[in-house]
Protein backbone atom coordinates (compact mmCIF):
# COMPACT_ATOMS: atom_id res chain seq x y z
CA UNK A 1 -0.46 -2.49 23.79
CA UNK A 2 -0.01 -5.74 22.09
CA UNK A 3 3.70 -7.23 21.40
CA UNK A 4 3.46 -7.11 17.66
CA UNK A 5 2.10 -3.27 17.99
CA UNK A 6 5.04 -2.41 19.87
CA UNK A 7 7.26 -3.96 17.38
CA UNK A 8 5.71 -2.22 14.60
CA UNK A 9 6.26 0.88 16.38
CA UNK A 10 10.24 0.25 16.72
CA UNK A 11 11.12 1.32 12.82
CA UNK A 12 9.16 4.36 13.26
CA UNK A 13 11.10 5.41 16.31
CA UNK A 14 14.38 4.56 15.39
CA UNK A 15 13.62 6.85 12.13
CA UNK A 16 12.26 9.80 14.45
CA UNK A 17 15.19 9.13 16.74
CA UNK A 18 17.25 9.49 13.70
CA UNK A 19 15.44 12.77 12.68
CA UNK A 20 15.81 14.19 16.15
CA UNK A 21 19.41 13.67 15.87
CA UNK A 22 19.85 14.83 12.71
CA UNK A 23 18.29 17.97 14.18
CA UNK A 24 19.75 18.49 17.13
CA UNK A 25 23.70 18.45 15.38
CA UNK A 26 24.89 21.55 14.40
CA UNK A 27 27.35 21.60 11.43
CA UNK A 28 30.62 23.45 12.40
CA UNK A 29 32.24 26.24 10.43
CA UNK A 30 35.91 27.02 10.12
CA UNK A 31 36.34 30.70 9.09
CA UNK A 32 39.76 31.61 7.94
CA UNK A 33 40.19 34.90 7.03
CA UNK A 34 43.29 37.50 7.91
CA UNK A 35 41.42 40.32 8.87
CA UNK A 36 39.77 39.92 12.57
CA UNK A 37 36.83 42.17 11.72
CA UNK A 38 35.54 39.96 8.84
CA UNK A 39 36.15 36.85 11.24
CA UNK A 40 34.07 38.67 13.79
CA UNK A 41 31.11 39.48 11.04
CA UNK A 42 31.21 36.11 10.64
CA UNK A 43 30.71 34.67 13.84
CA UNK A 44 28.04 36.82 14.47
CA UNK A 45 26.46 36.14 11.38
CA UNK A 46 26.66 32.37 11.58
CA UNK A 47 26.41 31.70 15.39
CA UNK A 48 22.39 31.22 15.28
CA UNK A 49 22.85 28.15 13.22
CA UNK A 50 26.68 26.89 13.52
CA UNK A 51 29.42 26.30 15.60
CA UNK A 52 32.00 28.58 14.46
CA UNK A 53 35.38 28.58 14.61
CA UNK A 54 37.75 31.37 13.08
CA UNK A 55 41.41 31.38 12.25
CA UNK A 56 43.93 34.05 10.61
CA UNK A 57 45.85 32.12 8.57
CA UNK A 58 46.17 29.19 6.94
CA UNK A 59 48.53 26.87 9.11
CA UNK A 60 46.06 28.18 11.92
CA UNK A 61 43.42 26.26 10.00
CA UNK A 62 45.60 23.00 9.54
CA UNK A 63 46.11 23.14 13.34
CA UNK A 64 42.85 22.97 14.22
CA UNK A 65 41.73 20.96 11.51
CA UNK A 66 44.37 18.61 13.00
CA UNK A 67 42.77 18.79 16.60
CA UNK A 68 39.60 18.68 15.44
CA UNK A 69 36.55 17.47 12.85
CA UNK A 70 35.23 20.59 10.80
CA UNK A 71 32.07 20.14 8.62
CA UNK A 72 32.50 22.89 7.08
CA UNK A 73 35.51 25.66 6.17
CA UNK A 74 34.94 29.21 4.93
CA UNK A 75 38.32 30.71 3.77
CA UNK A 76 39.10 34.13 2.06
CA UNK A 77 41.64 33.59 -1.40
CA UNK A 78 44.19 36.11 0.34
CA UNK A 79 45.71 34.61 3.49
CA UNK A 80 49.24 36.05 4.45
CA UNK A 81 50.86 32.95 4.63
CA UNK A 82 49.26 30.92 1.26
CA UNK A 83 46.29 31.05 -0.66
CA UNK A 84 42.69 30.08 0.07
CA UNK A 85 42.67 28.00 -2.87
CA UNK A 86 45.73 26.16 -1.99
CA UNK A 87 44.21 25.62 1.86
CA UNK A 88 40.90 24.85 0.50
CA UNK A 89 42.90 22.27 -2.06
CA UNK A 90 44.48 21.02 1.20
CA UNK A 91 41.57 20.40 2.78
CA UNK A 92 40.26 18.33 -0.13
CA UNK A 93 42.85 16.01 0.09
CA UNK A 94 43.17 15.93 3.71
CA UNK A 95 39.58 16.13 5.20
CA UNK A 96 37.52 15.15 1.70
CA UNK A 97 34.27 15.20 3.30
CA UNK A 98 34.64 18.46 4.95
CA UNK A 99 32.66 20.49 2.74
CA UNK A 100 34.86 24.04 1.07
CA UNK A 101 33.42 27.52 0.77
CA UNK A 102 36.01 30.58 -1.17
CA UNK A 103 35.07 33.90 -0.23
CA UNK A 104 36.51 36.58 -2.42
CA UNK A 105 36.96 40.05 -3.44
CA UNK A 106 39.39 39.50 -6.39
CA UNK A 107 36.30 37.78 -8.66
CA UNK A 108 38.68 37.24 -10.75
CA UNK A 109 37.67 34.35 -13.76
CA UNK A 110 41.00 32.49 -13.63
CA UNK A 111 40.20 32.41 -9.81
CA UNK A 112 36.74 30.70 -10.28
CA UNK A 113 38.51 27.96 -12.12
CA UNK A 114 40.83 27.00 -10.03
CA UNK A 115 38.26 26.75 -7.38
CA UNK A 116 36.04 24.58 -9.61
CA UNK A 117 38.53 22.44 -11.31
CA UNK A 118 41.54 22.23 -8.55
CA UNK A 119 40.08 22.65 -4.91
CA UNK A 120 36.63 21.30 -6.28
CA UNK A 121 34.80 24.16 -4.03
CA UNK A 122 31.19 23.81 -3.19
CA UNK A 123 30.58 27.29 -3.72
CA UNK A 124 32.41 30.48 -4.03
CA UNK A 125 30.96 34.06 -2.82
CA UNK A 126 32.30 37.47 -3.48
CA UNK A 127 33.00 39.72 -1.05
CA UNK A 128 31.31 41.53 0.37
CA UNK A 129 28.63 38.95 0.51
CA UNK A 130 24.96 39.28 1.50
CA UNK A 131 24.02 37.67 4.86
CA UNK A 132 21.55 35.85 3.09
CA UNK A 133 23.33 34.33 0.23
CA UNK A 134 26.01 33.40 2.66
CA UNK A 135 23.66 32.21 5.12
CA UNK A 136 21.94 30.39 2.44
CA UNK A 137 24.84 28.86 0.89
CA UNK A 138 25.67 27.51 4.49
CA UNK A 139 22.55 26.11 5.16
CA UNK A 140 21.99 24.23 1.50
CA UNK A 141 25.67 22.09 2.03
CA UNK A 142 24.57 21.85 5.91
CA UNK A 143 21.44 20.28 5.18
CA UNK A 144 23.40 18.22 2.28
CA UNK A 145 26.00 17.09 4.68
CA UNK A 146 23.04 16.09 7.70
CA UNK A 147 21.31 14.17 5.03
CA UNK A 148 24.98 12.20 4.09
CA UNK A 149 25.38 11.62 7.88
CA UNK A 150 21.71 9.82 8.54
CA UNK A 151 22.24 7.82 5.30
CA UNK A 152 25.69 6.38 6.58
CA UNK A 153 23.77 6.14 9.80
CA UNK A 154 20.86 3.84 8.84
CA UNK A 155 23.74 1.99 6.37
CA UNK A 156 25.44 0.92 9.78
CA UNK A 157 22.45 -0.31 10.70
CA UNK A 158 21.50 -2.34 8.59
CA UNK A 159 24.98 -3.66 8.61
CA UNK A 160 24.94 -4.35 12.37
CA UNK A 161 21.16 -5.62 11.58
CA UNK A 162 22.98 -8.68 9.17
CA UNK A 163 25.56 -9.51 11.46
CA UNK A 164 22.86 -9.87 13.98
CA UNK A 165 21.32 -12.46 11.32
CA UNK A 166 24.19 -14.37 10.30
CA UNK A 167 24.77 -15.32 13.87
CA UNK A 168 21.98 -16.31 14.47
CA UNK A 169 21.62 -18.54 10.98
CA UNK A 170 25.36 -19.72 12.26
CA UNK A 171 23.69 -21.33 15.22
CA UNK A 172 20.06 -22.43 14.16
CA UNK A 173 20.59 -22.82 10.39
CA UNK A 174 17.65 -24.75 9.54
CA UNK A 175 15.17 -22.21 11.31
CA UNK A 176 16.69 -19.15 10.22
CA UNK A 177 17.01 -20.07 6.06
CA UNK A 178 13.37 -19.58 5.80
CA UNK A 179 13.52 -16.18 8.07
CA UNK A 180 16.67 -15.56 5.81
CA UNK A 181 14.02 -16.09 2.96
CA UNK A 182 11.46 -13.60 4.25
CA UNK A 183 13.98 -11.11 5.43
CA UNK A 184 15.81 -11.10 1.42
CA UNK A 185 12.26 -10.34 0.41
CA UNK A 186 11.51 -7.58 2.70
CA UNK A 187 14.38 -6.37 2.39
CA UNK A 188 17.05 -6.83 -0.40
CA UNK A 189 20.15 -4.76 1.63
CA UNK A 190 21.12 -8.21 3.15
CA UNK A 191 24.42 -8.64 0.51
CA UNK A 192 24.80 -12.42 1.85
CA UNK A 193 25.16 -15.47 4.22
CA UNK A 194 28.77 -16.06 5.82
CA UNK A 195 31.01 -18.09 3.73
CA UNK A 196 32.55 -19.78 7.43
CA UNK A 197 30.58 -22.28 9.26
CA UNK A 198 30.45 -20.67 12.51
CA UNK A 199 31.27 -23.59 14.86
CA UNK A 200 34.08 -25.32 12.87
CA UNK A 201 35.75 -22.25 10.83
CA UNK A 202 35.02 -24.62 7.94
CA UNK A 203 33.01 -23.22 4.51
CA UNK A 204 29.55 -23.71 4.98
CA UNK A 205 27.34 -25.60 2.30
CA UNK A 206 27.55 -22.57 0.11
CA UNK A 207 31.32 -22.07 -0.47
CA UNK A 208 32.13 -25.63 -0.40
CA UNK A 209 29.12 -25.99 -3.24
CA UNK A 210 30.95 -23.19 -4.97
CA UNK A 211 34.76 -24.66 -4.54
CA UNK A 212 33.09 -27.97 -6.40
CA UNK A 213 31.31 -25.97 -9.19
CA UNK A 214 34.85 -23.82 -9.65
CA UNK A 215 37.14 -27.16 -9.51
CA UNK A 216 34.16 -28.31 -12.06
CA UNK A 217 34.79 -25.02 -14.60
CA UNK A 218 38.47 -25.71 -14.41
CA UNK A 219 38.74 -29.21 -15.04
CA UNK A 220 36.52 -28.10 -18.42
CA UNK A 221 39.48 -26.32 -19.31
CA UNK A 222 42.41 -28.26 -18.63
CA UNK A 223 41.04 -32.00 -18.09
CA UNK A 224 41.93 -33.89 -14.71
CA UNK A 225 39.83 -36.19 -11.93
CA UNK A 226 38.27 -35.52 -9.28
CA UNK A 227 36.60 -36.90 -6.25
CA UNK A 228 33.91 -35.77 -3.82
CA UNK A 229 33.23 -37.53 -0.34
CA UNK A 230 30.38 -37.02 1.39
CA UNK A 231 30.78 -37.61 5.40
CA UNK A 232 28.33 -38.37 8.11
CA UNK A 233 29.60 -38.89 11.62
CA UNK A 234 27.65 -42.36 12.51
CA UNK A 235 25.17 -41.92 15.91
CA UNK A 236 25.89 -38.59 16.25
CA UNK A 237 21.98 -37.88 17.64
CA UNK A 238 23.01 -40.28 20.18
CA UNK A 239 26.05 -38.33 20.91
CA UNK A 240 24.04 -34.99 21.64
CA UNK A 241 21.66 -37.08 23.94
CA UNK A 242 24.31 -38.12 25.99
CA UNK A 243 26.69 -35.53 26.34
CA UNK A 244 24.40 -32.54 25.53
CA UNK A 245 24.26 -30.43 22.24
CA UNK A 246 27.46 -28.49 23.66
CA UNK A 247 29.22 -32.09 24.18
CA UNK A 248 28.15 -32.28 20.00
CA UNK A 249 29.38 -29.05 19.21
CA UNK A 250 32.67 -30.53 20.85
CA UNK A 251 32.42 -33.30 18.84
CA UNK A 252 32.00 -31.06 15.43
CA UNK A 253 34.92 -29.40 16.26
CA UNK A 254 37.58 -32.17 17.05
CA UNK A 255 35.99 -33.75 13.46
CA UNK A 256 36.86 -30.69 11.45
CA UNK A 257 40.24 -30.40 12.95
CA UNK A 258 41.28 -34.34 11.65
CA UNK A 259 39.55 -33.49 8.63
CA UNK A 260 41.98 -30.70 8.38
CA UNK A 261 45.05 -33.13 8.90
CA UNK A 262 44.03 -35.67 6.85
CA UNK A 263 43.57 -34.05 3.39
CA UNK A 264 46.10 -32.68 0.91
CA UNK A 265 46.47 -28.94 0.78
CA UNK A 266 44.78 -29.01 -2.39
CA UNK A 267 41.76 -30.44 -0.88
CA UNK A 268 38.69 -28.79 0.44
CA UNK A 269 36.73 -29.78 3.46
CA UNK A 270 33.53 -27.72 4.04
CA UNK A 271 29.94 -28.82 6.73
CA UNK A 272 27.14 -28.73 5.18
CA UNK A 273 25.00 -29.34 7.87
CA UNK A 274 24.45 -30.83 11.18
CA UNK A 275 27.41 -33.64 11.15
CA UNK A 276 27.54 -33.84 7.36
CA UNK A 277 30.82 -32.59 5.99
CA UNK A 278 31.91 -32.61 1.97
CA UNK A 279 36.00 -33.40 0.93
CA UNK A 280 36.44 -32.02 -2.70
CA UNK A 281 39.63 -33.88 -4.17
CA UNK A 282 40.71 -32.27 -7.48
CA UNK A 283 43.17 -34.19 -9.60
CA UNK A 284 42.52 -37.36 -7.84
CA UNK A 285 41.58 -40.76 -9.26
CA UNK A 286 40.02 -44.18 -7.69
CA UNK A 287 43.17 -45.27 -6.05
CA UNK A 288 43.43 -41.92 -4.54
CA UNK A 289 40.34 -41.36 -3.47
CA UNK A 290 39.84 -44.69 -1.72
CA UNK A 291 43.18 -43.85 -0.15
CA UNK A 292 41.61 -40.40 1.08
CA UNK A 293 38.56 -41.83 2.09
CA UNK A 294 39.83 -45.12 4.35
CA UNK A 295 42.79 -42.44 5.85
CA UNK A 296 39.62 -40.28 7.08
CA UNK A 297 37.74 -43.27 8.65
CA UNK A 298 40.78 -44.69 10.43
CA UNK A 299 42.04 -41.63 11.76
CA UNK A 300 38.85 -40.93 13.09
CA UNK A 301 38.49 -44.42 14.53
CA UNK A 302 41.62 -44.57 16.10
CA UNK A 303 41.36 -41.00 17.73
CA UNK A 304 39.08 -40.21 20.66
CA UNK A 305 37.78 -36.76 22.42
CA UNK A 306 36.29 -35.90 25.71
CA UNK A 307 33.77 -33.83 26.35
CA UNK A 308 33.60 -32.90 30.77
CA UNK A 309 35.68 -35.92 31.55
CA UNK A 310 33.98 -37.91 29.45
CA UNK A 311 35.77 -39.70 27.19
CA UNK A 312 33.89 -40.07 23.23
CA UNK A 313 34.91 -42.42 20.29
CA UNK A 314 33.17 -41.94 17.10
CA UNK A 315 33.32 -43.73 13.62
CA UNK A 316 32.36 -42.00 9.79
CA UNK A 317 30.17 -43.68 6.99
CA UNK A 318 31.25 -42.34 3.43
CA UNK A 319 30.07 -41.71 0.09
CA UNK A 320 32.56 -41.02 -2.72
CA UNK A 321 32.12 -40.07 -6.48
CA UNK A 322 35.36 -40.06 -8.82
CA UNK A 323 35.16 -39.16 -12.01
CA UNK A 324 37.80 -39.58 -14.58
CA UNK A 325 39.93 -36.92 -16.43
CA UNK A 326 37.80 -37.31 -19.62
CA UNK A 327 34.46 -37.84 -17.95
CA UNK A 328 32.18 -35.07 -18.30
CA UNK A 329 30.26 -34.31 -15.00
CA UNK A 330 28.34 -31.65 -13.13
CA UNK A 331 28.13 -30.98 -9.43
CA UNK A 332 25.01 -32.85 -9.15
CA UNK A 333 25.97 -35.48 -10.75
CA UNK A 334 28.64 -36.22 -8.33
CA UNK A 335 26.81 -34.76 -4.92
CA UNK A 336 23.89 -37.55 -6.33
CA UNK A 337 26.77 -40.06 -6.46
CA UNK A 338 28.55 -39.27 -2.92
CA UNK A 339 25.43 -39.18 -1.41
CA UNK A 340 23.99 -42.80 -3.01
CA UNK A 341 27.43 -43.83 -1.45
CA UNK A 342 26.47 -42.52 2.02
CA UNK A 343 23.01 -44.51 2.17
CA UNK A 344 24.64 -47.68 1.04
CA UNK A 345 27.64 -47.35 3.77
CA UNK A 346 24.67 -46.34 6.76
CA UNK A 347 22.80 -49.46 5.59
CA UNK A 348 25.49 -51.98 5.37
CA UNK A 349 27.02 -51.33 8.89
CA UNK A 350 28.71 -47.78 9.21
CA UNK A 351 31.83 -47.24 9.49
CA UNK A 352 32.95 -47.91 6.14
CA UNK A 353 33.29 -45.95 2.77
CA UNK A 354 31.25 -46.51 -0.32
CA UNK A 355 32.59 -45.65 -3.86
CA UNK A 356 30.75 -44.52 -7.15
CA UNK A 357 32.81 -44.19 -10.02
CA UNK A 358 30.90 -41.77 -12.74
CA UNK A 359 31.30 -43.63 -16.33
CA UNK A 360 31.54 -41.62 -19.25
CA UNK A 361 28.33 -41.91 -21.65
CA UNK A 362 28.69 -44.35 -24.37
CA UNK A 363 29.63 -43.43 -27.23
CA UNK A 364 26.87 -43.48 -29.86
């Protein structure tokens, strides 16, 4: 049998194993009920297709509801120490998904009620029953309750299914978007991406994208600068060929965490990919971001890491876009801006920033 046979086989199996499961359970049954002969009726009646347990009174039930999970409890209205509706009520608030039968000889309307409208019963028979309608009634919330458990079943699956994804995007991010892509399309459960890059504990290239676009919205209503610095860590392929992708990963790391120290609290460091990081600046002009952007380089310059003994320097090229209070803008605008900043800096030398100040449009 071919590989890709076998691995169309695998969602079939998992849904028979599933089914097989499903099957194999038995709902349990609490009976509460103060007379031991109607307890014994029932356990007989109910043993073919549940596990029953029985109990005489009502704090009976609670202890073994205590102990124990119940799918299901059967209780008479008359109990010597409270009422069956009161139990059952109980049990609602207690247990919620244990499903609640009333059994009762009283039939009486204001009884019915109650059981609707307080304990929210799922059904209510009169003694004495038929086997079948009991049996029946069983059997309906049984099968209602097996098909609730294989839902939340394949649910956790598919949630273990997307964490298995977004580690894997976390560590090959450019190979995995497009298998993102496919995988959205076959299947639209996948809720999202991880808003944490998974190597520095920075936002990823999403939420830093959304910080700028919600600094944008606000600055629309109350009017203030802002600046946005693009970073690439100069040689950094040379880096990974010499001390190995972990050594760059390393590297990555000890970056984010002077990032971190350098910026105001106000600020916003996210990667965007590979060793390209974004600083958003809100409320901060020219002077201040030239201030932010040389205080980056130089502590970066000045600082040094090791990776197995080794000792590594590293410098940063930057790209940074200001735009005034009063200058309308867009996050393209300024990522096109930052990132004409970057090329210039690479080309003239590294290890230098590059400012682009956004003009407002004249006015006509």
């Amino acid at each position: 049998m071919s590989r890709s046979s076998r691995a169309d086989q695998k969602p079939e199996l998992r849904r028979q194993a599933r089914c097989m499961n499903v099957t194999r359970y038995r709902c349990s049954v609490l009976a509460v009920d103060d007379d031991p002969a109607v307890l014994a009726i029932l356990a007989a009646q109910l043993a073919a297709d549940f596990e029953v347990v029985t109990a005489c009174s009502a704090g009976q039930a609670r202890a073994i509801l205590a102990q124990r999970s119940v799918d299901i409890v059967v209780s008479d209205l008359s109990l010597p120490d409270e009422s069956g509706l009161d139990l059952l009520d109980w049990v609602r608030r207690t247990v919620p998904r244990t499903a609640r039968v009333l059994l009762t000889g009283t039939a009486r309307m204001q009884d019915a009620v109650d059981a609707i409208n307080h304990s929210q019963v799922h059904r209510l028979l009169l003694k004495p029953w038929r086997y079948e309608d009991l049996l029946q009634a069983l059997r309906t919330i049984s099968r209602g309750l097996m098909l609730e458990r294989s839902h939340e079943q394949l649910l956790d699956e598919l949630r273990e299914q997307k964490l298995e994804l977004e580690q894997r995007v976390h560590t090959r991010t450019l190979e995995l978007e497009q298998a993102l892509r496919e995988l959205q399309h076959n299947n639209q459960l996948l809720e999202k991406m991880a808003a944490t890059d998974w190597l520095t504990n920075l936002p990823n290239r999403r939420a830093i994208e959304e910080i700028v676009r919600n600094e944008l919205d606000r600055r629309k209503r109350t009017p203030s600068p802002i600046g946005l610095l693009m970073i690439d860590a100069d040689h950094f392929g040379q880096v990974n060929k010499d001390h190995s992708q972990a050594g760059g990963d390393k590297v990555l790391e000890w970056l984010a965490g002077i990032f971190l120290a350098s910026v105001r609290a106000s600020d916003s460091v996210g990667r965007v990919g590979g060793e390209e990081f974004l600083v958003v600046a809100p409320a901060t002009d020219l002077a201040g971001a030239e201030t932010l952007a040389e205080r980056l380089r130089v502590n970066v310059e000045a600082a040094e890491t090791a990776y197995n003994g080794r000792p590594i320097k590293m410098t940063l090229s930057l790209g940074v876009a200001v735009a005034d209070a009063w200058t309308a803008t867009t996050y393209k605008d300024l990522y096109d801006a930052a990132a004409d900043g970057l090329k210039v800096a690479k080309h003239s030398g590294r290890n230098r920033a590059v400012v682009r100040v956004l003009a407002a449009p004249p006015v006509a």
